[in-house]
N, C-alpha and C. Protein backbone atom coordinates (compact mmCIF):
# COMPACT_ATOMS: atom_id res chain seq x y z
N UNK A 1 54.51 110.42 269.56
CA UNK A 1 54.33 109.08 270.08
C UNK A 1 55.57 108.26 269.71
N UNK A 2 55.95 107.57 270.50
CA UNK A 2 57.39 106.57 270.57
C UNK A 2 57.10 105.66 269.18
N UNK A 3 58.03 105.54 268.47
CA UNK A 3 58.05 104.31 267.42
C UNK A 3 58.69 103.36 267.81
N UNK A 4 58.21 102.16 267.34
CA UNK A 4 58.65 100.70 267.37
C UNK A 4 60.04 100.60 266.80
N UNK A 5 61.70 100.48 267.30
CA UNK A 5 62.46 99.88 266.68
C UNK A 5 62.58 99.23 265.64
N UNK A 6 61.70 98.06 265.67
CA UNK A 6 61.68 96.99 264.67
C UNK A 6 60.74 97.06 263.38
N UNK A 7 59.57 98.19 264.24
CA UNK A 7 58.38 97.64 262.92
C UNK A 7 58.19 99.22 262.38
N UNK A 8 58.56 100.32 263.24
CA UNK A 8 58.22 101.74 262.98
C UNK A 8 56.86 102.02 262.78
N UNK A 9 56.27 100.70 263.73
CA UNK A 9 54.75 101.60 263.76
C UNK A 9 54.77 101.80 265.21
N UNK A 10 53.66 102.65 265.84
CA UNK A 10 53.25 103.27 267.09
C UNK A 10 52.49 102.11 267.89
N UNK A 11 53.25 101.75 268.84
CA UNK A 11 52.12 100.76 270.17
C UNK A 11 50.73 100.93 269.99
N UNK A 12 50.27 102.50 269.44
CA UNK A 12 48.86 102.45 269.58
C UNK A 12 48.66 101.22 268.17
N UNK A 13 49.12 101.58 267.72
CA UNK A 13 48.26 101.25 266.13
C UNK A 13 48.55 99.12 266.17
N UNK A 14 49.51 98.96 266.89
CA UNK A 14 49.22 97.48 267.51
C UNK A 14 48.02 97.34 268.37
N UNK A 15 48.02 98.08 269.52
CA UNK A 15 47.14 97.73 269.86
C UNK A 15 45.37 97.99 269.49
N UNK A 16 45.36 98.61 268.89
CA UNK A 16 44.27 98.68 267.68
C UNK A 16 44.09 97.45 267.11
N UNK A 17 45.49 96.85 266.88
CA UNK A 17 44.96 95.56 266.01
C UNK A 17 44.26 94.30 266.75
N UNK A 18 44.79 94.38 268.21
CA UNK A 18 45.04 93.40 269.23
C UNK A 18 43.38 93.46 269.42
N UNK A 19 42.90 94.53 269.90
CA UNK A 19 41.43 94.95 269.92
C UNK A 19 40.39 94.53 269.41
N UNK A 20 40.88 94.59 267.24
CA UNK A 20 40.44 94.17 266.77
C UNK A 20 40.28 92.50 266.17
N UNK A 21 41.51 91.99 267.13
CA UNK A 21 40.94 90.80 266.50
C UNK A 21 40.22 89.90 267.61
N UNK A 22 40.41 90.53 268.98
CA UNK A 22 39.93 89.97 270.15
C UNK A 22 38.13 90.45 269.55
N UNK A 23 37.65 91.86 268.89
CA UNK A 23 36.37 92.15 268.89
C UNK A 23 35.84 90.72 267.70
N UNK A 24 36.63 90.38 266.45
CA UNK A 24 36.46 89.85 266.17
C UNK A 24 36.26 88.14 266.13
N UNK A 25 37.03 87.90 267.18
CA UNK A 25 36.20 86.33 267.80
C UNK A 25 35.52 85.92 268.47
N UNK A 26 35.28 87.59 269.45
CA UNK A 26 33.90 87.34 270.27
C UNK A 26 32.67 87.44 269.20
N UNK A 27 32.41 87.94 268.13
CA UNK A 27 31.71 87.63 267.01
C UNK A 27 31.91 86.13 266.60
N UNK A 28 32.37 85.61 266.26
CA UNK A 28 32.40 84.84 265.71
C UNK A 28 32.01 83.42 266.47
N UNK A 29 32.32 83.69 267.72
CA UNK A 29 31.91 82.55 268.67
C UNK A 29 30.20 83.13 269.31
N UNK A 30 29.70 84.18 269.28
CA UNK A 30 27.85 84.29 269.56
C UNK A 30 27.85 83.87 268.17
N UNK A 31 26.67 83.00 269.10
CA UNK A 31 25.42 82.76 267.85
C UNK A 31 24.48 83.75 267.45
N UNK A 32 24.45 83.84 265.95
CA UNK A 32 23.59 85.29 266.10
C UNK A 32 21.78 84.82 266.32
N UNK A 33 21.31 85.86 265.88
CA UNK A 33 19.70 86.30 266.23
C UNK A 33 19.19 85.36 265.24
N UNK A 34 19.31 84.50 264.29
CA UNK A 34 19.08 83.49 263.14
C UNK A 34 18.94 82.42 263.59
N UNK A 35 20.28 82.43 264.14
CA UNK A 35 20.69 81.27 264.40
C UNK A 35 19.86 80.42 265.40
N UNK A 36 19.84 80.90 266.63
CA UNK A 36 18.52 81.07 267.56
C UNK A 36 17.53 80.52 267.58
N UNK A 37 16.94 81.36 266.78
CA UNK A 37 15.90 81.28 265.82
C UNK A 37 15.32 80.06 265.16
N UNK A 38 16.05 79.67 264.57
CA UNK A 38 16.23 78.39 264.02
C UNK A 38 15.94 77.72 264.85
N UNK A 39 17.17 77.47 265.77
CA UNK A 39 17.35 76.05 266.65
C UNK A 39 16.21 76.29 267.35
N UNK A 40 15.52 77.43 268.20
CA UNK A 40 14.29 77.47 268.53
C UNK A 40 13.19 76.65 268.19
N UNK A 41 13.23 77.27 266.68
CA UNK A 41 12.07 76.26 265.81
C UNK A 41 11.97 74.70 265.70
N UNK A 42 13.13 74.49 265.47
CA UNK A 42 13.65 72.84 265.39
C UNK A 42 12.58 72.28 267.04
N UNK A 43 13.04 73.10 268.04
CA UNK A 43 13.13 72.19 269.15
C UNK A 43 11.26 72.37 269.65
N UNK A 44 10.76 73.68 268.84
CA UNK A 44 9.33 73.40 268.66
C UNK A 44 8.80 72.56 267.95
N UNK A 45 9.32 72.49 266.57
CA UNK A 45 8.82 70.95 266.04
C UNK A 45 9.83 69.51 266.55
N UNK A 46 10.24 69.60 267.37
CA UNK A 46 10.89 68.22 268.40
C UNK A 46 9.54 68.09 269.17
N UNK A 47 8.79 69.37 269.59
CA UNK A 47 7.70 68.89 270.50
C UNK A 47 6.73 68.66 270.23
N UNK A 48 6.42 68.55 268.31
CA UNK A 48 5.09 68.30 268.48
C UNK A 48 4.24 69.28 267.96
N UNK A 49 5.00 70.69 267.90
CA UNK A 49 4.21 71.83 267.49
C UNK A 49 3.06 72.48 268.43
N UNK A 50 3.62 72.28 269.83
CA UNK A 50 2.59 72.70 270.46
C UNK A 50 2.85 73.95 271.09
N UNK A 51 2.16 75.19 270.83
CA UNK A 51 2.24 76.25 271.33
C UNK A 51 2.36 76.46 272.66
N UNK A 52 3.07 78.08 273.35
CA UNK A 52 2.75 78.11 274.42
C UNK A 52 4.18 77.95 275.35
N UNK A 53 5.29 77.39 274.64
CA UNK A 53 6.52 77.21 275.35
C UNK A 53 7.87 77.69 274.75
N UNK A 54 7.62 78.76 273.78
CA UNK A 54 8.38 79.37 272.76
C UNK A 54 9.29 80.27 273.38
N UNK A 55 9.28 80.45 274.98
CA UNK A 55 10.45 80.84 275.63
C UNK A 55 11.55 80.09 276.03
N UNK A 56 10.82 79.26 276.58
CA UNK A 56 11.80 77.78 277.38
C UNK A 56 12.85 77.28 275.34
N UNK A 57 11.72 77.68 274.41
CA UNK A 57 12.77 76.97 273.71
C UNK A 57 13.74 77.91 273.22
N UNK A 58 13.38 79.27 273.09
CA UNK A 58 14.75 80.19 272.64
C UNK A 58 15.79 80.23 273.96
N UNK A 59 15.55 79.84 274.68
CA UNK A 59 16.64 79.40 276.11
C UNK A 59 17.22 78.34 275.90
N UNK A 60 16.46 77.35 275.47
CA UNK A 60 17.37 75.87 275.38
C UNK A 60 18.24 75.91 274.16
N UNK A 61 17.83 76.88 273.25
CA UNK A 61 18.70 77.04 272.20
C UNK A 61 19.36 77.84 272.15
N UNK A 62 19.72 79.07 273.17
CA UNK A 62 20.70 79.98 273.07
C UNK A 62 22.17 78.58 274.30
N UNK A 63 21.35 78.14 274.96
CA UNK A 63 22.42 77.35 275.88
C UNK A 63 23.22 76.11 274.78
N UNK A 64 22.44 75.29 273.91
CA UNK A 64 22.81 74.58 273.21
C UNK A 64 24.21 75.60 271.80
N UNK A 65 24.03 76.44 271.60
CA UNK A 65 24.52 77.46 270.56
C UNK A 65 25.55 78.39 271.19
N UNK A 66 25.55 77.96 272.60
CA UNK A 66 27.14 79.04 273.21
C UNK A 66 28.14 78.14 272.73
N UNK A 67 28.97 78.42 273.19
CA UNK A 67 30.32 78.22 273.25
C UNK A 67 30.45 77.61 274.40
């Protein structure tokens, strides 16, 4: 495999890194499964605590929690 002039590492092993830091901010920008979770709950006790709509609120809280 061709070496880098400048750095004497291999294109692959850059782009390995490039990979990894692109995998790593798509992490970092989802909200995880907690998180969710949470804000879910919050927006069930916003309503009152009334059962029965515990989908509509893990929706309003995955939209509120994107990016």
């Amino acid at each position: 495999m061709p070496r880098s002039l400048k750095t004497g590492k291999s294109p692959a092993k850059r782009t390995t890194k490039v990979r990894e830091t692109a995998a790593d901010v798509q992490a970092i920008a989802a909200p995880s499964h907690g998180e969710i979770a949470t804000r879910a709950y919050e927006l069930f006790l916003q309503r009152g605590g009334h059962h029965g709509q515990h989908f509509e609120d893990w929706l309003a809280a995955e939209r509120e929690l994107q990016p």
